[in-house]
N, C-alpha and C. Protein backbone atom coordinates (compact mmCIF):
# COMPACT_ATOMS: atom_id res chain seq x y z
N UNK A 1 255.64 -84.46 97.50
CA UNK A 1 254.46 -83.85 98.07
C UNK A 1 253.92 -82.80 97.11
N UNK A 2 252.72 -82.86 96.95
CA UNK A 2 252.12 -81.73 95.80
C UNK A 2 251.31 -80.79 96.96
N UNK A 3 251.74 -79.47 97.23
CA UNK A 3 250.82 -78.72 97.99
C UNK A 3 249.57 -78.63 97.43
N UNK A 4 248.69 -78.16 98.08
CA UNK A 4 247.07 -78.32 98.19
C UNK A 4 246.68 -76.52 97.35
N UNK A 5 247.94 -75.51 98.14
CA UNK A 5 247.47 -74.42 97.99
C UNK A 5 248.26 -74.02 96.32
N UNK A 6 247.94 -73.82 95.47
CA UNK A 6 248.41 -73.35 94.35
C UNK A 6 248.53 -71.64 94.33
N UNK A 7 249.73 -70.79 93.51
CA UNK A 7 250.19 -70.17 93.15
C UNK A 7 248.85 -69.06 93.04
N UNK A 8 248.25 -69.99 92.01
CA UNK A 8 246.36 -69.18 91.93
C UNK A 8 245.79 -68.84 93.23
N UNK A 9 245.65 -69.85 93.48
CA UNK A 9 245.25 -69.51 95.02
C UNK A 9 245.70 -67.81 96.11
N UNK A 10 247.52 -68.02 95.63
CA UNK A 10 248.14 -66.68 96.53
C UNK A 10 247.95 -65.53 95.91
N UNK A 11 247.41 -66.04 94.91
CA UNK A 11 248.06 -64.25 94.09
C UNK A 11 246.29 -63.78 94.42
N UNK A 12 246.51 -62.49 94.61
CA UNK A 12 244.97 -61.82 95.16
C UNK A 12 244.56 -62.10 96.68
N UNK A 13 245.47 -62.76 96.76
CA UNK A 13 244.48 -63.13 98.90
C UNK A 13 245.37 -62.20 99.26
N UNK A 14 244.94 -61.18 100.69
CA UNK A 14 245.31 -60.46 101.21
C UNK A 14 246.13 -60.76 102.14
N UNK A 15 246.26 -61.85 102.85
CA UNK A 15 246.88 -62.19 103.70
C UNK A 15 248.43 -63.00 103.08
N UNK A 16 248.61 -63.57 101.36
CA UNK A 16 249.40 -64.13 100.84
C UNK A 16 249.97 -62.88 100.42
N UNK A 17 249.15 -61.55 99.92
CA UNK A 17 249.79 -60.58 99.48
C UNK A 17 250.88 -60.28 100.57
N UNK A 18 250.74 -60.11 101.46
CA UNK A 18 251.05 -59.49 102.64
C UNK A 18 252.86 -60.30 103.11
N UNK A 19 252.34 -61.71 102.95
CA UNK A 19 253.05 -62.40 103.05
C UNK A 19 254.60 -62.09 101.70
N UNK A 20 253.86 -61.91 101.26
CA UNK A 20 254.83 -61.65 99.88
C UNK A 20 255.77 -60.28 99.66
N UNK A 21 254.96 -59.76 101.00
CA UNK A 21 255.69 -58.53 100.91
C UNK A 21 257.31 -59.03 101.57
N UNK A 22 257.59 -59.62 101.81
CA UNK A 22 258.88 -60.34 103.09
C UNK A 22 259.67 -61.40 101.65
N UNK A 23 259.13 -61.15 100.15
CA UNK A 23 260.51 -61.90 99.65
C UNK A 23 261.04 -60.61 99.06
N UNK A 24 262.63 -61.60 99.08
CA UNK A 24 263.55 -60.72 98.75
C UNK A 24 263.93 -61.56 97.47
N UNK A 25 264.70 -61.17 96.59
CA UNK A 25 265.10 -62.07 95.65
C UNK A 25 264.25 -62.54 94.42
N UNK A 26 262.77 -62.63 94.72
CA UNK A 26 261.75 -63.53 93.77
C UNK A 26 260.21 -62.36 94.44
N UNK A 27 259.57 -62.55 93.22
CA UNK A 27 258.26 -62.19 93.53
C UNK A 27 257.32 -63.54 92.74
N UNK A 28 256.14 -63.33 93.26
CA UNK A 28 255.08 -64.38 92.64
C UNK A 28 255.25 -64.67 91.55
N UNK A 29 255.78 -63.65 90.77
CA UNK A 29 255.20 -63.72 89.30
C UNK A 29 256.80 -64.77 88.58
N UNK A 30 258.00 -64.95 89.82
CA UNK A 30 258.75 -65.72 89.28
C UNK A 30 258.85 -67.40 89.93
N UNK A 31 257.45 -67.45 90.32
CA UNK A 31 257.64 -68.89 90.82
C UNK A 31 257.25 -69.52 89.83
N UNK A 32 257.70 -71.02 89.29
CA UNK A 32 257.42 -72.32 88.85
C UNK A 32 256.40 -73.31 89.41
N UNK A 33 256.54 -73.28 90.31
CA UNK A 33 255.60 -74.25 91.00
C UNK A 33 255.97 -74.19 92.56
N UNK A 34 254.69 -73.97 93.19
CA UNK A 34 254.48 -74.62 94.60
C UNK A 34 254.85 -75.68 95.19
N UNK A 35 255.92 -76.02 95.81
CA UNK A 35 256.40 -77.35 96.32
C UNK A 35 255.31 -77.66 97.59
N UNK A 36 255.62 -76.82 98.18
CA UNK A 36 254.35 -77.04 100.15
C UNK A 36 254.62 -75.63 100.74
N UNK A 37 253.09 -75.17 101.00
CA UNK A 37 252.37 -74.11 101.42
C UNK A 37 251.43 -74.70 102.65
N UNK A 38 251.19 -73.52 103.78
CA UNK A 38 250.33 -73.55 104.66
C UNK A 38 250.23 -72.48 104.97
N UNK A 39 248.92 -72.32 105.02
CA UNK A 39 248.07 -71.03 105.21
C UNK A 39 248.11 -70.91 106.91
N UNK A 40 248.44 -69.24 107.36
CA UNK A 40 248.68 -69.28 108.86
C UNK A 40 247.26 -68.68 109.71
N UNK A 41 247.81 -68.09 110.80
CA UNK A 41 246.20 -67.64 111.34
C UNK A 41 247.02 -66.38 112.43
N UNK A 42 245.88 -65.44 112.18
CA UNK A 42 246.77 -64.14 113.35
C UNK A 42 246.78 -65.15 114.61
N UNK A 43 248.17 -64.46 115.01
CA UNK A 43 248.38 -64.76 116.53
C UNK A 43 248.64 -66.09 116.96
N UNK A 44 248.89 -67.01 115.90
CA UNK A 44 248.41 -68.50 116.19
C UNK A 44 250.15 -68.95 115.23
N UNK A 45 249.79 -69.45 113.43
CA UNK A 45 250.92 -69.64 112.88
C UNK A 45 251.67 -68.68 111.68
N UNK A 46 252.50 -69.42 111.33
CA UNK A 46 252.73 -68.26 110.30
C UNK A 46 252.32 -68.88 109.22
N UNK A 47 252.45 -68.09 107.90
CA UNK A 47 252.23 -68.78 106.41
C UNK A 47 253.31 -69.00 105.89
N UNK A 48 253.55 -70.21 105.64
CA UNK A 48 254.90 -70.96 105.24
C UNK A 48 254.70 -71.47 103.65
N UNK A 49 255.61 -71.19 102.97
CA UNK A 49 255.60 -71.84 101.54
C UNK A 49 257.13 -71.80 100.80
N UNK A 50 257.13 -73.04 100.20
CA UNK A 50 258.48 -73.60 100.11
C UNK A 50 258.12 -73.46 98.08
N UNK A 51 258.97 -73.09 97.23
CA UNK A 51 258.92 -72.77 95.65
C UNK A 51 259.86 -73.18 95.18
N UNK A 52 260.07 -73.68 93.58
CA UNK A 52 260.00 -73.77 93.18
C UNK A 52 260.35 -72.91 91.98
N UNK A 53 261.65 -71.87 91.67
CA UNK A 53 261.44 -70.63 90.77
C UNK A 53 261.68 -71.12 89.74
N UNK A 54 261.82 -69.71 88.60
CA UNK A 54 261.68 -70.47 87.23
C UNK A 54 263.08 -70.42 86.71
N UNK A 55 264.31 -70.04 87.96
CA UNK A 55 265.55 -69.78 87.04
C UNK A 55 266.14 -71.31 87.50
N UNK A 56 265.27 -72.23 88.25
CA UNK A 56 266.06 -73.48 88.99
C UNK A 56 266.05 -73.78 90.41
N UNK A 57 266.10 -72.37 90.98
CA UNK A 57 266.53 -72.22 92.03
C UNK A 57 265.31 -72.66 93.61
N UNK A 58 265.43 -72.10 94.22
CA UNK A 58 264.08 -72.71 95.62
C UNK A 58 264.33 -71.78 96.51
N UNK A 59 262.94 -71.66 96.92
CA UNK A 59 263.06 -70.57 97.67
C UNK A 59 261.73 -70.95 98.56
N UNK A 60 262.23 -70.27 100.19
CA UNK A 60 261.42 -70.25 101.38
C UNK A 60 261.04 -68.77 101.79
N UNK A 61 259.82 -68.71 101.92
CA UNK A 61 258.79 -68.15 102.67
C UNK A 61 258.27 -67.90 103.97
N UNK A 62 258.10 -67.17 104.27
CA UNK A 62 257.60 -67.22 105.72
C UNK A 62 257.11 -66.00 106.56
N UNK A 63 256.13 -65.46 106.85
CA UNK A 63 255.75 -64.61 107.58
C UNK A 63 254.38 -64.87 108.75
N UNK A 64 254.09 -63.85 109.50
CA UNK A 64 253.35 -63.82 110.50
C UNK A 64 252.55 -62.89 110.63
N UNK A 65 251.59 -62.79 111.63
CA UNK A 65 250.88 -61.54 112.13
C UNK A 65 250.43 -61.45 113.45
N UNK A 66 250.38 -60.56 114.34
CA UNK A 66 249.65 -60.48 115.49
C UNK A 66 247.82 -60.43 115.48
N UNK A 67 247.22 -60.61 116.56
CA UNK A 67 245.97 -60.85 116.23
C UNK A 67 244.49 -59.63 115.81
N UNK A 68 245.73 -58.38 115.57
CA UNK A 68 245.07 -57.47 115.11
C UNK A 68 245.29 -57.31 113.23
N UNK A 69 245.91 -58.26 112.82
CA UNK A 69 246.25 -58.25 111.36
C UNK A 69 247.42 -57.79 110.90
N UNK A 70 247.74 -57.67 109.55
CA UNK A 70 248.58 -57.18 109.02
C UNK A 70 248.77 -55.52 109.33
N UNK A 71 249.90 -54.96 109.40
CA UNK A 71 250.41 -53.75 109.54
C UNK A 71 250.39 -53.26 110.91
N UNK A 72 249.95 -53.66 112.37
CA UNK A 72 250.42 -53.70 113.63
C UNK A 72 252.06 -54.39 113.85
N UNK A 73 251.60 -55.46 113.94
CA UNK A 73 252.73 -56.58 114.68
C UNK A 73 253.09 -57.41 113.72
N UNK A 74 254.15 -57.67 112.69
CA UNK A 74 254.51 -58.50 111.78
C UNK A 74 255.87 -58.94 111.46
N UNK A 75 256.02 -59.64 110.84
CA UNK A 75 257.28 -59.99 110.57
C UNK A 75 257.32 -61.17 109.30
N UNK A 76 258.70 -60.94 108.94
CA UNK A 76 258.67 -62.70 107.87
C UNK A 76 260.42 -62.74 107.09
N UNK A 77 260.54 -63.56 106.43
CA UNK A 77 261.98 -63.59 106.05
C UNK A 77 261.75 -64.24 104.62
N UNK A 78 262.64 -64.48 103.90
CA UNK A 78 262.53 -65.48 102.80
C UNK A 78 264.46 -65.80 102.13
N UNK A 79 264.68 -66.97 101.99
CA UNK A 79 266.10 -67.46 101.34
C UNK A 79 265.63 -68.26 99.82
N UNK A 80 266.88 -68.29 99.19
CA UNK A 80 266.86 -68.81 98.20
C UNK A 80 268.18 -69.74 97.71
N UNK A 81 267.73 -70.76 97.70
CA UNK A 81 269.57 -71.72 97.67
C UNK A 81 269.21 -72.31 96.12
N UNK A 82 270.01 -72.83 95.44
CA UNK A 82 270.05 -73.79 93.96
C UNK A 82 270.06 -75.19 94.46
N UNK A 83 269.45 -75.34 95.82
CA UNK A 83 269.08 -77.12 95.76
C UNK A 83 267.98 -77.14 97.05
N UNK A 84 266.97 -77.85 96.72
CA UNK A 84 265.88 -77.86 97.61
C UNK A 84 266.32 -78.55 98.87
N UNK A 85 267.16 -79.67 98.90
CA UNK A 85 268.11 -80.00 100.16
C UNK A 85 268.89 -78.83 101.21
N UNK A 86 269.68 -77.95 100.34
CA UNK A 86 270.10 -77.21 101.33
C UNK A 86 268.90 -75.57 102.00
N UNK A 87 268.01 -75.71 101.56
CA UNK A 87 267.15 -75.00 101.60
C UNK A 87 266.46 -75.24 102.93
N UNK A 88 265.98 -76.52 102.61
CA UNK A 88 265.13 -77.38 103.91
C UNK A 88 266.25 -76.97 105.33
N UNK A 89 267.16 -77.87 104.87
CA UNK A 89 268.33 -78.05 106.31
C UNK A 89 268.56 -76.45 106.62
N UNK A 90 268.88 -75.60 105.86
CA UNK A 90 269.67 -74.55 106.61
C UNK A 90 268.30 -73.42 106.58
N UNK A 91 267.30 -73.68 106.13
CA UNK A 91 265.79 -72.39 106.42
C UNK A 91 264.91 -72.95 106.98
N UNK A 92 264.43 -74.40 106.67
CA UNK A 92 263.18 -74.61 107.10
C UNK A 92 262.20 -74.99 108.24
N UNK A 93 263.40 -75.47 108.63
CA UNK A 93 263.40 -76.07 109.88
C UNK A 93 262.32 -77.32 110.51
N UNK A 94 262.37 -77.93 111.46
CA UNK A 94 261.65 -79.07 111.92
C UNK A 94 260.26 -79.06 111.73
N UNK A 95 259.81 -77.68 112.72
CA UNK A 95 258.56 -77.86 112.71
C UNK A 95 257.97 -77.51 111.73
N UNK A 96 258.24 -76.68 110.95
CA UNK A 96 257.83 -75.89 109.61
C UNK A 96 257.93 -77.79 108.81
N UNK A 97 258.99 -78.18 108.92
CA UNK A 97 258.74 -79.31 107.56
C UNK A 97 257.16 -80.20 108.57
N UNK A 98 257.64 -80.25 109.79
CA UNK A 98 256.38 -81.61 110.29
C UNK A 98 254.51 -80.88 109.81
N UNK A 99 254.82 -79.34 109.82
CA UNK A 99 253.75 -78.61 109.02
C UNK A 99 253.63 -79.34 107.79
N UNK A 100 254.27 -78.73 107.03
CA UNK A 100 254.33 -79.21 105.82
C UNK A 100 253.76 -80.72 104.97
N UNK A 101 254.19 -81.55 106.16
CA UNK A 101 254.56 -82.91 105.90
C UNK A 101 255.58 -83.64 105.76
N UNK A 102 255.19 -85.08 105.93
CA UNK A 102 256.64 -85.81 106.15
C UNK A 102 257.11 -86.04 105.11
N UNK A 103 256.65 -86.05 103.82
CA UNK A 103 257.13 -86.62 102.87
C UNK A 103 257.62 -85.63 101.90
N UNK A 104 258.21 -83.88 102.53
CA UNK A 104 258.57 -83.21 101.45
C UNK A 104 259.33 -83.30 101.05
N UNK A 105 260.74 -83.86 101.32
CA UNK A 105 262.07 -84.18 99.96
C UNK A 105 262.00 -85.07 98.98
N UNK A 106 260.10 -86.15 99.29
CA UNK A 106 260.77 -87.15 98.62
C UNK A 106 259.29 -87.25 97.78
């Protein structure tokens, strides 16, 4: 699966900034490539994006907002495993991949 939203795309949007504030481990500037991203909406989903870093490794994304924006009501997490398999199974979970699409491991 080639995500739609590119790296270009996150860096400068306010709402990806925001999102970015919730990794631990990696910042933008150490991703490789975008595996699958989706852009969220207050109050509705979160912004999910699955990477690609540049030491090998993969890493998940994920944060939220309430419908007054960033810095009220928020939250987000992020992991990082050395195989995009155990990443999916133990972070990403169902609905996040059926977001994503069906065809992201392969």
């Amino acid at each position: 699966m080639k995500s739609t939203i590119t790296i270009e795309d996150m860096r400068g949007d306010g709402d990806w900034d925001n999102v970015f504030s919730y990794a631990r481990g990696f910042s933008i500037d150490d991703i490789e490539k975008v595996i699958a991203a989706a852009n969220g909406a207050n109050d509705e989903s979160s912004w999910i994006a699955i990477f690609k870093l540049k030491d090998g490794t993969f890493a998940w994304l994920t944060a939220w907002c309430d419908y007054t924006g960033w810095g009220c009501q928020e939250g987000g997490e992020s992991h990082i495993c050395d195989n995009l398999k155990d990443l999916m199974l133990g972070f990403v979970g169902i609905e996040n991949c059926q977001r994503l699409g069906p065809d992201i491991l392969g």
